[in-house]
Every structure is written in structure tokens, then in C-alpha cells.
N, C-alpha and C. Protein backbone atom coordinates (compact mmCIF):
# COMPACT_ATOMS: atom_id res chain seq x y z
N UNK A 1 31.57 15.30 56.93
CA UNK A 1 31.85 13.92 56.76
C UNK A 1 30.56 13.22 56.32
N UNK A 2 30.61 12.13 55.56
CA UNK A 2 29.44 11.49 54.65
C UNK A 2 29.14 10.25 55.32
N UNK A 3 28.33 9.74 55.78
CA UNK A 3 28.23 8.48 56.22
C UNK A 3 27.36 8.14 54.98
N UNK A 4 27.53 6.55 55.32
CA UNK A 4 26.85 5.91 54.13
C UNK A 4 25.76 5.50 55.17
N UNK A 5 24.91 5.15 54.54
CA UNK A 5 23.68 4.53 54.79
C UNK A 5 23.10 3.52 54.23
N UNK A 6 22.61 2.80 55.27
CA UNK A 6 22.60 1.26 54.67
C UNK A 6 20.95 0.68 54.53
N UNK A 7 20.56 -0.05 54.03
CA UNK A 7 19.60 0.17 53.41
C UNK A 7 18.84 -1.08 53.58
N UNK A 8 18.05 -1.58 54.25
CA UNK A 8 17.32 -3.00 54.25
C UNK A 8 16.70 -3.16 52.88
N UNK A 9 16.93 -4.19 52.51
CA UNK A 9 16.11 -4.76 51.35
C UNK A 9 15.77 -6.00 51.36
N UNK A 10 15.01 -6.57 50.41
CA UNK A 10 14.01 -7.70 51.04
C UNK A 10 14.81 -8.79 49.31
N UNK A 11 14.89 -9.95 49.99
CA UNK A 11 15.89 -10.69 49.04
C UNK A 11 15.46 -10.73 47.61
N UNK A 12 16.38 -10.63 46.09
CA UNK A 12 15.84 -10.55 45.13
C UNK A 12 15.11 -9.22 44.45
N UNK A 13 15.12 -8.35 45.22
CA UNK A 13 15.20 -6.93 44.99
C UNK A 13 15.80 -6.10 43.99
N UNK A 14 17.40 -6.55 43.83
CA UNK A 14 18.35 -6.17 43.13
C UNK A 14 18.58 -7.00 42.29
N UNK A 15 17.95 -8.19 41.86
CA UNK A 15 18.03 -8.84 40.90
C UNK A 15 17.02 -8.63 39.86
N UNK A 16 15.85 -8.37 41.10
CA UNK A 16 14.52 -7.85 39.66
C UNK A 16 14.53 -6.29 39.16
N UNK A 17 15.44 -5.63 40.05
CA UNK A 17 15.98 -4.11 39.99
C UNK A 17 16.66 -4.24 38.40
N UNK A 18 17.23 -5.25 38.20
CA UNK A 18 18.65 -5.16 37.17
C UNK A 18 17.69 -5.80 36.25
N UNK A 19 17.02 -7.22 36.45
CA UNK A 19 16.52 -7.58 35.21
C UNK A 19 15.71 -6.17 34.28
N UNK A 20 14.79 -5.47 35.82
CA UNK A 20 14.20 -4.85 34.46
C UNK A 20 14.30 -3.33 34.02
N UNK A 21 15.62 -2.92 34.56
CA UNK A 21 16.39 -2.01 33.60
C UNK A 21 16.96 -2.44 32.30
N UNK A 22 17.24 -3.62 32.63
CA UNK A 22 18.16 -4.56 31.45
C UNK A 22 16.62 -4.49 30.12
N UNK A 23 15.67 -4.83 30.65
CA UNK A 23 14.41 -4.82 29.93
C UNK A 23 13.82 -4.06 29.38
N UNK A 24 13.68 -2.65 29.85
CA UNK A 24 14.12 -1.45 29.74
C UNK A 24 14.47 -0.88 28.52
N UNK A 25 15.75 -1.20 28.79
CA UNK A 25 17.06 -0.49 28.19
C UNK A 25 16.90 -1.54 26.32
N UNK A 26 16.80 -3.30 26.79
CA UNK A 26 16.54 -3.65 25.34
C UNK A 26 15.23 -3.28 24.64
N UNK A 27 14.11 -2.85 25.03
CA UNK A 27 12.87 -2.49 24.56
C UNK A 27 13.23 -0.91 24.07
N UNK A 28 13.57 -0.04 24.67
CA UNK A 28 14.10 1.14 23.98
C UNK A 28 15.01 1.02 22.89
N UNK A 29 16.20 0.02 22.78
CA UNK A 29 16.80 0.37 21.47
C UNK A 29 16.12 -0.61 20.63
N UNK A 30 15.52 -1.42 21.02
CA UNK A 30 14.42 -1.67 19.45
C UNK A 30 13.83 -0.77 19.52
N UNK A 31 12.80 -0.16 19.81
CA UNK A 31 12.25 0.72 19.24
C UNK A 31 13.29 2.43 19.07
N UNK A 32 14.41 2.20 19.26
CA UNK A 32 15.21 3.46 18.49
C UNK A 32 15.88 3.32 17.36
N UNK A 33 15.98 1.45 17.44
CA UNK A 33 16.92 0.83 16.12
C UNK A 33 15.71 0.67 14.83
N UNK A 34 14.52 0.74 15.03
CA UNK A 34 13.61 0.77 14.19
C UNK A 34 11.88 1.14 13.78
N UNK A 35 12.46 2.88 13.96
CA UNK A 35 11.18 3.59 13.68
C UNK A 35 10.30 3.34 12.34
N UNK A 36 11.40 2.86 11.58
CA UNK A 36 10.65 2.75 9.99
C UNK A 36 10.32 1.96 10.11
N UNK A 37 10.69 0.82 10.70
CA UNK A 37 9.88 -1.02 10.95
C UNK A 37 8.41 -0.28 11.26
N UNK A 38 8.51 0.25 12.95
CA UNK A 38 7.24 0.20 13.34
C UNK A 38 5.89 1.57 12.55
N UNK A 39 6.17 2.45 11.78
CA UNK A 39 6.17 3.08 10.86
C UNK A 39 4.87 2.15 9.85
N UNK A 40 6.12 1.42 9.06
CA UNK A 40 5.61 0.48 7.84
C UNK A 40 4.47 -0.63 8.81
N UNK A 41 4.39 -1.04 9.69
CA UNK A 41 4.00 -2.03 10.55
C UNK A 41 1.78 -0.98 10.60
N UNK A 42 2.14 0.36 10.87
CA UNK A 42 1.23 0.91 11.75
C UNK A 42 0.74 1.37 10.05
N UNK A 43 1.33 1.74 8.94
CA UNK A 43 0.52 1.79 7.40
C UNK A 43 0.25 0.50 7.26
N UNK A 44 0.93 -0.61 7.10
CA UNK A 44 0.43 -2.04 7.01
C UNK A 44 -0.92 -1.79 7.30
N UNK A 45 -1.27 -1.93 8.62
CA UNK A 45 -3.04 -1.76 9.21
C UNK A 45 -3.67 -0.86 8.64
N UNK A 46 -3.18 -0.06 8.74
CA UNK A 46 -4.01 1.30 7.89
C UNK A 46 -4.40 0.69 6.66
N UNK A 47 -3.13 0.22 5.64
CA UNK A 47 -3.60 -0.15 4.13
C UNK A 47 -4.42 -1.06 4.28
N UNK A 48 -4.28 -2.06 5.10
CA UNK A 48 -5.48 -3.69 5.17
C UNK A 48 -6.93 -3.06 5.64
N UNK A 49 -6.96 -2.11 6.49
CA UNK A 49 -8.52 -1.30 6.57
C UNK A 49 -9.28 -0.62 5.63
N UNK A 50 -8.06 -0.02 4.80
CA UNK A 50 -8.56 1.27 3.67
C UNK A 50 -8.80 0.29 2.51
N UNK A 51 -8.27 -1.49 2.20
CA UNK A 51 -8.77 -1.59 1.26
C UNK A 51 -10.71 -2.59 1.24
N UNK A 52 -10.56 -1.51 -0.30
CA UNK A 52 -12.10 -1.60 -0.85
C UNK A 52 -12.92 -2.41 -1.05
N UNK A 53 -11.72 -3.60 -1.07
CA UNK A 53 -12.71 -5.41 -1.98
C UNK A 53 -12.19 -6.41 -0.69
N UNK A 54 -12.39 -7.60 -0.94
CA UNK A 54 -11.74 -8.48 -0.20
C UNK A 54 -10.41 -8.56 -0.44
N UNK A 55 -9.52 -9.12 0.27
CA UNK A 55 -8.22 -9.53 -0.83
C UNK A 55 -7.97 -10.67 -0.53
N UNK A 56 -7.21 -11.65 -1.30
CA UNK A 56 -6.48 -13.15 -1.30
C UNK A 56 -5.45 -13.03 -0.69
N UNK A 57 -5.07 -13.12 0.66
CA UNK A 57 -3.69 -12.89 1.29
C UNK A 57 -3.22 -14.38 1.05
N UNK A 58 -3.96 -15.51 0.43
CA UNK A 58 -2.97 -17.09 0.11
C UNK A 58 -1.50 -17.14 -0.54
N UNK A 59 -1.05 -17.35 0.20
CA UNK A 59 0.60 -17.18 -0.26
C UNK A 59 1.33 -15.71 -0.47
N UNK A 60 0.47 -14.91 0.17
CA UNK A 60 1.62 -13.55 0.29
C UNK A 60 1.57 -13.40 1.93
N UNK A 61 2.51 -12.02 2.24
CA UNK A 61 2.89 -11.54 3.50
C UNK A 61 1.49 -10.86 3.73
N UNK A 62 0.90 -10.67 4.69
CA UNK A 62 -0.22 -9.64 5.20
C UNK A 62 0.28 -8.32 4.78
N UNK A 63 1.77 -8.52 5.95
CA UNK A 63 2.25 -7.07 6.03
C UNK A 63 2.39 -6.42 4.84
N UNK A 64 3.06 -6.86 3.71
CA UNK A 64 3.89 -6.38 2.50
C UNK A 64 2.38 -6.12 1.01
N UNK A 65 1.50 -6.85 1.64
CA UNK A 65 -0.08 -6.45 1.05
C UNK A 65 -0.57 -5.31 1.89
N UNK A 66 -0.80 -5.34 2.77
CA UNK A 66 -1.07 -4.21 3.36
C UNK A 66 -0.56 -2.70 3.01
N UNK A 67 0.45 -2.78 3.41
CA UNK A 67 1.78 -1.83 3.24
C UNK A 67 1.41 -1.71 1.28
N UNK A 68 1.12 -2.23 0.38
CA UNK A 68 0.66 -1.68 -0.87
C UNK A 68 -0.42 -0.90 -0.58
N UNK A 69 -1.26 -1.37 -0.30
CA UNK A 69 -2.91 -1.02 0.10
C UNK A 69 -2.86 0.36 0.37
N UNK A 70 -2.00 0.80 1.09
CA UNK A 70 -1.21 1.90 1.96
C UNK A 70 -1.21 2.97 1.04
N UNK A 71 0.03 2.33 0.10
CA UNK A 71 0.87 3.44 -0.88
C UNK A 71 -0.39 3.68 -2.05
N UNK A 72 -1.30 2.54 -2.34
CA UNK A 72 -2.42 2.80 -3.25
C UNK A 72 -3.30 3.59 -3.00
N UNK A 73 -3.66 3.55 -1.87
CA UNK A 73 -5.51 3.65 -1.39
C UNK A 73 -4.75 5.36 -0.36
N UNK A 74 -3.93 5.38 0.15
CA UNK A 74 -3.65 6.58 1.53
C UNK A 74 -2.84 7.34 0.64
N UNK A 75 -2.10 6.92 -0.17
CA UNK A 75 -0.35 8.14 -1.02
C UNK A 75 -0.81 8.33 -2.37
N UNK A 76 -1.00 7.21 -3.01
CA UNK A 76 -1.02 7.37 -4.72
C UNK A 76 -2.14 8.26 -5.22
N UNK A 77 -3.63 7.39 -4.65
CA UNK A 77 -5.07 7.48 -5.28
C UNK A 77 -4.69 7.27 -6.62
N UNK A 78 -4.45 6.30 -6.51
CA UNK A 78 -4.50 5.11 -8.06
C UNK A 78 -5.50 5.38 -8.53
N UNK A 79 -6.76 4.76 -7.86
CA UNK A 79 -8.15 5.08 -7.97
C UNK A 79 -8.91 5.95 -8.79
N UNK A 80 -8.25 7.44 -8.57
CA UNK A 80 -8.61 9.00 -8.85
C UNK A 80 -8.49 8.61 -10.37
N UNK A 81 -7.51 7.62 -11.26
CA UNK A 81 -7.36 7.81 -12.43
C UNK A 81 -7.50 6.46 -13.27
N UNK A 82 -7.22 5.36 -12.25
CA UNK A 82 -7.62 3.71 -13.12
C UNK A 82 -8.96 3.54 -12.37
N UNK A 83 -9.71 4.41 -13.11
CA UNK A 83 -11.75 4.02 -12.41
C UNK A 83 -11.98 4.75 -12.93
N UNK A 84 -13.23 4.89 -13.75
CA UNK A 84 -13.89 5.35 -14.88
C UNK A 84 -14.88 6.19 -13.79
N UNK A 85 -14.79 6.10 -12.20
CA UNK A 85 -15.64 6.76 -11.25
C UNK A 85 -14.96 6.00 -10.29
N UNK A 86 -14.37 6.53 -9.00
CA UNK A 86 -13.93 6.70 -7.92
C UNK A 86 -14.85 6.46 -6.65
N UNK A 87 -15.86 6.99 -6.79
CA UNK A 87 -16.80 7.73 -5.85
C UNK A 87 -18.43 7.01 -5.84
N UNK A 88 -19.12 6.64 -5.98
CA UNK A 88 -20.29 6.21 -5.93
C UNK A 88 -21.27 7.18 -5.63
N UNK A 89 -22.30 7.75 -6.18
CA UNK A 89 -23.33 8.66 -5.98
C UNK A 89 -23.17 9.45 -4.31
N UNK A 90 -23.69 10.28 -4.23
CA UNK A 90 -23.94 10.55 -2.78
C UNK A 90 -22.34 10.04 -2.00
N UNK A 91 -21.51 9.83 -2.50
CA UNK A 91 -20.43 9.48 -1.75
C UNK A 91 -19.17 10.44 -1.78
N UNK A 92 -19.33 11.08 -2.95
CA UNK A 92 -18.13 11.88 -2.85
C UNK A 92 -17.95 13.28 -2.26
N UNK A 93 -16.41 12.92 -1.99
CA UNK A 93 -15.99 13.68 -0.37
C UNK A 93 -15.52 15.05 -0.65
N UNK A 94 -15.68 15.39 -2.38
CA UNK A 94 -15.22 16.73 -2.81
C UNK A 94 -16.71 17.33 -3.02
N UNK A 95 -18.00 16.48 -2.89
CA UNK A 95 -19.23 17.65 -2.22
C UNK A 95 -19.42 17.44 -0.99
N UNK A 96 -18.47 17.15 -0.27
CA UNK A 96 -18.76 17.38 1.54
C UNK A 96 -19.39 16.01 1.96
N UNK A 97 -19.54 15.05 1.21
CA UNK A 97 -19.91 13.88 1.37
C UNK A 97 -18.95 12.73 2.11
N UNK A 98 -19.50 11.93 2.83
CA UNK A 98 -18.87 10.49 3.48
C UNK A 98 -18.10 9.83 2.09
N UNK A 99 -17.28 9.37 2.12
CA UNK A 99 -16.52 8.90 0.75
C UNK A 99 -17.13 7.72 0.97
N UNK A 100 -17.43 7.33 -0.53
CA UNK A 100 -17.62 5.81 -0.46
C UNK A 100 -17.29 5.24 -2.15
N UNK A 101 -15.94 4.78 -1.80
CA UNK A 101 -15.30 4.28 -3.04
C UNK A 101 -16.46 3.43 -4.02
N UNK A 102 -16.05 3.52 -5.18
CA UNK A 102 -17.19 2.47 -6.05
C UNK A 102 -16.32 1.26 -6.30
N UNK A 103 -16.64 0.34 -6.12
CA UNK A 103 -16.12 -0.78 -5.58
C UNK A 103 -16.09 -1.55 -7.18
N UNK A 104 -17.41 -1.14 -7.68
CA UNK A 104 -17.37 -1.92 -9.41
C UNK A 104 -16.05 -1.10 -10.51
N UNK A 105 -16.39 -0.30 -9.86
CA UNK A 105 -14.76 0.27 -11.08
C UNK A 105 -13.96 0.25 -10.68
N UNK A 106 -13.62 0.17 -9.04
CA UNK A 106 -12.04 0.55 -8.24
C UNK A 106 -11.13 -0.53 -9.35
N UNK A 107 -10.35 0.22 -9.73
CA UNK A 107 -8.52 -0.27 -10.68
C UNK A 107 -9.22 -0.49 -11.67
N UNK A 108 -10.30 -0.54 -12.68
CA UNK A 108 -10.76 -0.83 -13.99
C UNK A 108 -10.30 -0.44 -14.85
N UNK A 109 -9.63 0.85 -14.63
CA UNK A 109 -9.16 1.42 -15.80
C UNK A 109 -10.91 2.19 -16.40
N UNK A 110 -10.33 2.75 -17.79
CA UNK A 110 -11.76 3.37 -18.48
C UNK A 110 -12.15 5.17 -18.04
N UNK A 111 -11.14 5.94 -17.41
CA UNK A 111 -11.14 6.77 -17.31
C UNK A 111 -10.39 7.28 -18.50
N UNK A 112 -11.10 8.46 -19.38
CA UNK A 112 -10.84 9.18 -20.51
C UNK A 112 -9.98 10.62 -20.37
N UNK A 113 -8.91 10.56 -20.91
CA UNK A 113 -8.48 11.24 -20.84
C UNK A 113 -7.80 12.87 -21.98
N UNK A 114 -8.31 12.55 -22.68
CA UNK A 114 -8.71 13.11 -23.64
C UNK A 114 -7.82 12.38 -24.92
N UNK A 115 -6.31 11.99 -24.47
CA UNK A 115 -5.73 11.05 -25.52
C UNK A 115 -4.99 9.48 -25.43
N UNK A 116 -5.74 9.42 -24.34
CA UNK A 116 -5.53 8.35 -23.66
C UNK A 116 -6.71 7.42 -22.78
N UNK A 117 -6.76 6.70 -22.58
CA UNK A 117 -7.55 6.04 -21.62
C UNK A 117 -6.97 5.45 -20.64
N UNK A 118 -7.16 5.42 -19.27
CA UNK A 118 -6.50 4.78 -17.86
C UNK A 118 -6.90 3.26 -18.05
N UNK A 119 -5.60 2.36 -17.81
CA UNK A 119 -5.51 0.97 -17.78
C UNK A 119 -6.06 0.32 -16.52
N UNK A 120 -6.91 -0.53 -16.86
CA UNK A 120 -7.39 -1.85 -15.50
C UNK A 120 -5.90 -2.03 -14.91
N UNK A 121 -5.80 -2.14 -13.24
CA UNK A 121 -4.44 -2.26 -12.80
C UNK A 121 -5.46 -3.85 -12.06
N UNK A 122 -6.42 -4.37 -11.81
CA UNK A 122 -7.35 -5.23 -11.06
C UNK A 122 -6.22 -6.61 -11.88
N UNK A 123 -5.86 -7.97 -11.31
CA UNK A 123 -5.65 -9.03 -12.05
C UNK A 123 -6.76 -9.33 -13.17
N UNK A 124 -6.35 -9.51 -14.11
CA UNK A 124 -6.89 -10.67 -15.09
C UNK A 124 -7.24 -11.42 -15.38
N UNK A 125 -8.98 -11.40 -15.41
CA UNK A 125 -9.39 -12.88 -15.16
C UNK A 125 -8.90 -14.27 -15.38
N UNK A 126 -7.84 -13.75 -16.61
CA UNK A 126 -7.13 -15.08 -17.56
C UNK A 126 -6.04 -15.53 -16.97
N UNK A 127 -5.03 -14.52 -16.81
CA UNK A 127 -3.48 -14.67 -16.65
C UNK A 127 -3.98 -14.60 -14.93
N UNK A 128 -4.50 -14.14 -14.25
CA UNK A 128 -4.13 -13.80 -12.88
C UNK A 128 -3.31 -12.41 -12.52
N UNK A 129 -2.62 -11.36 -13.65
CA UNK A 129 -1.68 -10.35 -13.46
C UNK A 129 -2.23 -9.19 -13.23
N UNK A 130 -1.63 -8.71 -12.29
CA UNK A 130 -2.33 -7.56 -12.14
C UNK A 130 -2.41 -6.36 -13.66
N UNK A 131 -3.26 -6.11 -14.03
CA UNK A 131 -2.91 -5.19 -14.98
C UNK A 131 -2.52 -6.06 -16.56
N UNK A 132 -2.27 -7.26 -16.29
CA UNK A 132 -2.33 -8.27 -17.21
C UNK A 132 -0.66 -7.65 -17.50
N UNK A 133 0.57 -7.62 -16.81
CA UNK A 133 1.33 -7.23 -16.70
C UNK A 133 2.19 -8.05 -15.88
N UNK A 134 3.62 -9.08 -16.03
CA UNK A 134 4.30 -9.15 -15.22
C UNK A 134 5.16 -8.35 -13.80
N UNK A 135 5.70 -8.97 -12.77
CA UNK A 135 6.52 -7.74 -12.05
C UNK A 135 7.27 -6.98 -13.22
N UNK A 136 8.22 -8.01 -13.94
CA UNK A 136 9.24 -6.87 -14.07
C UNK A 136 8.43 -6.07 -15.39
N UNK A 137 7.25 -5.86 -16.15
CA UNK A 137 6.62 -5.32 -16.83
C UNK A 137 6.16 -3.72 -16.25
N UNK A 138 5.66 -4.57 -14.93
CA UNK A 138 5.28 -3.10 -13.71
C UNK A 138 6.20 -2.48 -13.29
N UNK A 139 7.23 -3.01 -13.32
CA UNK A 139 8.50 -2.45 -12.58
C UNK A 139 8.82 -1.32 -13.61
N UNK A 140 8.83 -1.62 -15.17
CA UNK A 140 9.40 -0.88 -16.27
C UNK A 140 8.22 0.08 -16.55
N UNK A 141 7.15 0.05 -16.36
CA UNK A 141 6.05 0.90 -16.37
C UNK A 141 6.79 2.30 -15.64
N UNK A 142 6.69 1.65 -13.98
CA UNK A 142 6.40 2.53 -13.03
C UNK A 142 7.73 3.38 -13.25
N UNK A 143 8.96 2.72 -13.45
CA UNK A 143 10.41 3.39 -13.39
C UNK A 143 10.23 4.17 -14.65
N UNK A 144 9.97 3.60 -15.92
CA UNK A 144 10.38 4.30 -17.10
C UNK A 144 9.38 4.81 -18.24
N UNK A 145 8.37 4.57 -17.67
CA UNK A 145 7.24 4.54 -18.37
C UNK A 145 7.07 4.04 -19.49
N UNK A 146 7.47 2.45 -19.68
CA UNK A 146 7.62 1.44 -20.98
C UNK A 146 5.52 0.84 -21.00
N UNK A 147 5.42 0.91 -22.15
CA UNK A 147 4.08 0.71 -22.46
C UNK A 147 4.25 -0.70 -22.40
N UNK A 148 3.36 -1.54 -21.75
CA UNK A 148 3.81 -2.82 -22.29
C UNK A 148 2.75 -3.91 -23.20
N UNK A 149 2.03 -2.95 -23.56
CA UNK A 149 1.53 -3.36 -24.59
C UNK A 149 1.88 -2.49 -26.22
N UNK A 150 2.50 -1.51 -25.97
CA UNK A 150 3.58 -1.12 -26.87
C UNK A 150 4.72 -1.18 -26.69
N UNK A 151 5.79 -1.53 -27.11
CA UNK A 151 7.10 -1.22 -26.41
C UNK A 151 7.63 -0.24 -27.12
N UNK A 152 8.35 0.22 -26.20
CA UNK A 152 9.08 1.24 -27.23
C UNK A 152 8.26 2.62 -27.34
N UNK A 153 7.07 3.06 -26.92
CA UNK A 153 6.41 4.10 -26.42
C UNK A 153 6.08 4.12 -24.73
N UNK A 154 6.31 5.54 -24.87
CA UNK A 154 5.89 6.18 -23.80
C UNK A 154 5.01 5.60 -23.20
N UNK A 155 4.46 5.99 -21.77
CA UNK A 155 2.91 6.27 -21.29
C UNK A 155 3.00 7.27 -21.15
N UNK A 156 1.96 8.22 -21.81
CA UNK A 156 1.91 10.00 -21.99
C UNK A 156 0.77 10.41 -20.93
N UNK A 157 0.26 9.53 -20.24
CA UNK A 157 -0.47 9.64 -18.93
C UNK A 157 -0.09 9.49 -17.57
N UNK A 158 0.07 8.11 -17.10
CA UNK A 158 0.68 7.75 -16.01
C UNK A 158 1.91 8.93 -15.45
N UNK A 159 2.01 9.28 -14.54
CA UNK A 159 2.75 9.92 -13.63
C UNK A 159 3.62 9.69 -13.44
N UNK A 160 4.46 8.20 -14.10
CA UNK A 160 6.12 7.69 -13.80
C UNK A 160 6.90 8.57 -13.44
N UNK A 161 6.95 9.57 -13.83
CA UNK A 161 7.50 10.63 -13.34
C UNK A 161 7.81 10.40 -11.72
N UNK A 162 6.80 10.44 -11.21
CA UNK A 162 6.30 10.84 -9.72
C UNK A 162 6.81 9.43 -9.28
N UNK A 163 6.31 8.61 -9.82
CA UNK A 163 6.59 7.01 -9.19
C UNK A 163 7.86 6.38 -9.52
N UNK A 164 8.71 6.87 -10.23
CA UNK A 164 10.20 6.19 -10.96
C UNK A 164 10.91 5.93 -9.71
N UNK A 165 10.83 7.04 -8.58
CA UNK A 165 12.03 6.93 -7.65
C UNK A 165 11.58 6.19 -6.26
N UNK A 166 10.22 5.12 -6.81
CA UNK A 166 10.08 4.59 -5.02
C UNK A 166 10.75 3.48 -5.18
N UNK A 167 11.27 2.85 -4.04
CA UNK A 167 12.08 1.92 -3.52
C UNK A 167 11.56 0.64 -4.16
N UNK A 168 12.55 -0.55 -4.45
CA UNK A 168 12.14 -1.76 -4.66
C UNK A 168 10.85 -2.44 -3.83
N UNK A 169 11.02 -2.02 -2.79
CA UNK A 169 10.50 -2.72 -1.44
C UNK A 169 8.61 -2.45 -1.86
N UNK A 170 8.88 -0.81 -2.28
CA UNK A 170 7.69 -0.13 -1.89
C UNK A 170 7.09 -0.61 -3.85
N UNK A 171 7.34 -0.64 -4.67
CA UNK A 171 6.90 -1.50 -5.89
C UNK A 171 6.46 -2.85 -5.86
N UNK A 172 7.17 -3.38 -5.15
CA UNK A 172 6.96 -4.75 -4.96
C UNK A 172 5.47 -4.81 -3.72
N UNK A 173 5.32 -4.29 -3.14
CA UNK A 173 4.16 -4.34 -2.47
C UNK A 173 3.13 -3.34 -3.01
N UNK A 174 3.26 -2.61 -3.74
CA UNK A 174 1.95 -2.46 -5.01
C UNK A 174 1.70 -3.32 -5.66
N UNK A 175 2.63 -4.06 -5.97
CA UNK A 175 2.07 -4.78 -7.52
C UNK A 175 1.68 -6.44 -6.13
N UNK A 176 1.96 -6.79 -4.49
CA UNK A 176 1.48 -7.77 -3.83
C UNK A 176 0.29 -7.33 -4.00
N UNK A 177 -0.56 -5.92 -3.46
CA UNK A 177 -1.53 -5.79 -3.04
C UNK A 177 -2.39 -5.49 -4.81
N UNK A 178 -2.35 -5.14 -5.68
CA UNK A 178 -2.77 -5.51 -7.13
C UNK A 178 -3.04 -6.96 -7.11
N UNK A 179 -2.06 -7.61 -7.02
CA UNK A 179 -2.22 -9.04 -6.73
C UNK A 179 -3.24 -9.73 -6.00
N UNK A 180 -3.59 -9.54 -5.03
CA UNK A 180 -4.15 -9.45 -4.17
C UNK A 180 -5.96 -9.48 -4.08
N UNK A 181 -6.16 -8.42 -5.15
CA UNK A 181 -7.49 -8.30 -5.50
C UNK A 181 -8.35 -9.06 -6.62
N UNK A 182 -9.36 -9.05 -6.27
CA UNK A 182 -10.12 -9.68 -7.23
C UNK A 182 -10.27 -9.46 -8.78
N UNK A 183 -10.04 -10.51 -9.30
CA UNK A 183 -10.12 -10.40 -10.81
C UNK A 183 -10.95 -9.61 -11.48
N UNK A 184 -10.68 -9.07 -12.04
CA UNK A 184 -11.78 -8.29 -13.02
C UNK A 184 -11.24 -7.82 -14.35
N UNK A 185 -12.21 -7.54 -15.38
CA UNK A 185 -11.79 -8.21 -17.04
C UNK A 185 -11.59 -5.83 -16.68
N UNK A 186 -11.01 -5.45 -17.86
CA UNK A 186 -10.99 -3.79 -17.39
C UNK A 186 -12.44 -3.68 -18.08
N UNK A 187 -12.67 -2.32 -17.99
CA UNK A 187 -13.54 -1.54 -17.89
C UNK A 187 -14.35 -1.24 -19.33
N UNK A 188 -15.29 -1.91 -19.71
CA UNK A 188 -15.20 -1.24 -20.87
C UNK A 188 -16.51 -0.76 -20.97
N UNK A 189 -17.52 0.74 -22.10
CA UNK A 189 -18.65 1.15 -22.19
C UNK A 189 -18.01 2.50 -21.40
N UNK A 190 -19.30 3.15 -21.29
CA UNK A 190 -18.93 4.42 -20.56
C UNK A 190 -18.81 5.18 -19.24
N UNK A 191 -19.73 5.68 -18.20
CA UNK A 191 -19.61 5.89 -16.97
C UNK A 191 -20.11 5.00 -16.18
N UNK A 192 -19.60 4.40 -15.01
CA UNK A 192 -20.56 3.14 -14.51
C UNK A 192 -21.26 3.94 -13.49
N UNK A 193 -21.87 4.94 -13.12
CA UNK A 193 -23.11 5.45 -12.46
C UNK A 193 -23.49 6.74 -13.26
């Protein structure tokens, strides 16, 4: 036979018992209803640390600049191919060196490619555009590889390939964080160190 047993408790016990299971229980399904939020949230920081120059966050999202910074500077290495030099003397991390981006060419463009040359992606001193390129200009770049200073040709460099299939979301916060950076006219002359 089972007796029950009864249990002294001290008043309000079972009310702060319930609130904070209830508390609990809503803090777990946000964070089960949205791993990719907190995901994009934790590259956000990452991209706003990893980038190289100052940036103008006036009138954009932190997050959605950041979160470019991210896909540029941590996924793409834009860098590796719009910079006529990447790396700054004594900095580069493929001779076992501390990396230390070169900050005068980062996005300049001026990298040679034997039939091509890599485009300044930096805004425009004139227009303000990144790349001297509207969104939907970048958009047709990145998806289809539309020249947009030719139309109607290829880019027989750029990687569109690789980049055609990222998300609206994730284009649109490349071309915030492009935005973002300081003007500079592209690259022109030959190695800058």
C-alpha cells in the first residue's frame, strides 16, 4: 500500500517552481526555433572583427554589415584576388607568418591575371558604389557573370560560378559591407609593396 506524503513548503514555492520551468521551456524553443539566427548573429561579430578598414555603419544594420564582412573576409577571400597584394611584407601566413592584410590594396582590384585584371570592389570615390556598380549590377555579376562595364560578355575570371547560388540575404550583405568601406579610386601601376 502507497501512502502519499505530504510535503511542507514555504508559500510561493510552486509559483516560482512553474514560473521558471515556464522560462525554461520558452528560452529552449527559441533557441531550437533558431540556430541559424544565432549562427548568423555569432559570424556577424566575427565579420565586424575580421574587417580590415574602418567601416560607415550610418544608415545600415551592424548585423547585415557584419554578416558581409563574414562571407568576404572568413568564406570568399575576395581579397586573395581584388588586391594587387593581400598580405603586407613579413605578414604572410603562407610563409608561417602572423597575417597582416595590406590595408592599401584590400578590394583595389589590379591583380593580373594573365587575361584579365581583378576589379576594385572598394566604393567609388565619385558615385559612392561599391565597385562603381549598382545592387542589381552586383547581383547580375555575382548570379550570371554580366560584365557591367561590358554587357553582354562574360567575366572569364570571377568565380560566379561558385557565387551564383548564395541566397538573396547573403548578396545583399556583401554588397552592405562593400558599402560600407572606405572609398578608394581602384588600383592602378604595379605591385604596391
Amino acid at each position: 500500500m502507497l501512502r502519499w506524503i505530504r510535503i511542507r513548503r514555504k508559500p510561493g514555492f510552486v509559483r516560482g517552481l512553474a514560473i521558471g520551468l515556464c522560462a525554461a521551456g520558452l528560452l529552449g524553443t527559441v533557441i531550437a526555433a533558431d540556430p541559424l539566427g544565432m549562427l548568423i548573429d555569432r559570424d556577424s561579430q566575427l565579420g565586424l572583427q575580421l574587417a580590415p578598414l574602418p567601416l560607415n555603419l550610418r544608415g545600415k544594420s551592424r548585423g547585415v554589415v557584419g554578416y558581409g564582412s563574414y562571407l568576404v573576409n572568413a568564406l570568399g577571400e575576395c581579397n586573395g584576388c581584388h588586391a594587387v597584394n593581400d598580405y603586407m611584407p613579413g605578414g604572410n601566413p603562407f610563409l608561417g607568418q602572423p597575417a597582416v592584410i595590406d590595408t592599401n590594396a584590400y578590394l583595389r582590384g589590379g591583380r593580373f591575371f594573365g587575361i584579365a585584371t581583378s576589379a576594385s570592389l572598394r566604393p567609388d570615390p565619385t558615385t559612392g558604389l561599391p565597385g562603381n556598380m549598382t545592387y542589381a549590377q552586383f547581383v547580375a555579376a555575382m548570379r550570371h557573370g554580366t560584365d557591367p562595364e561590358a554587357p553582354g560578355e562574360l567575366l572569364q575570371v570571377m568565380p560566379w560560378p561558385t557565387y551564383r547560388n548564395m541566397a538573396d540575404a547573403e548578396l545583399n550583405s556583401i554588397y552592405q559591407y562593400l558599402s560600407a568601406l572606405p572609398p578608394a579610386a581602384p588600383w592602378s601601376g604595379g605591385a604596391a609593396n
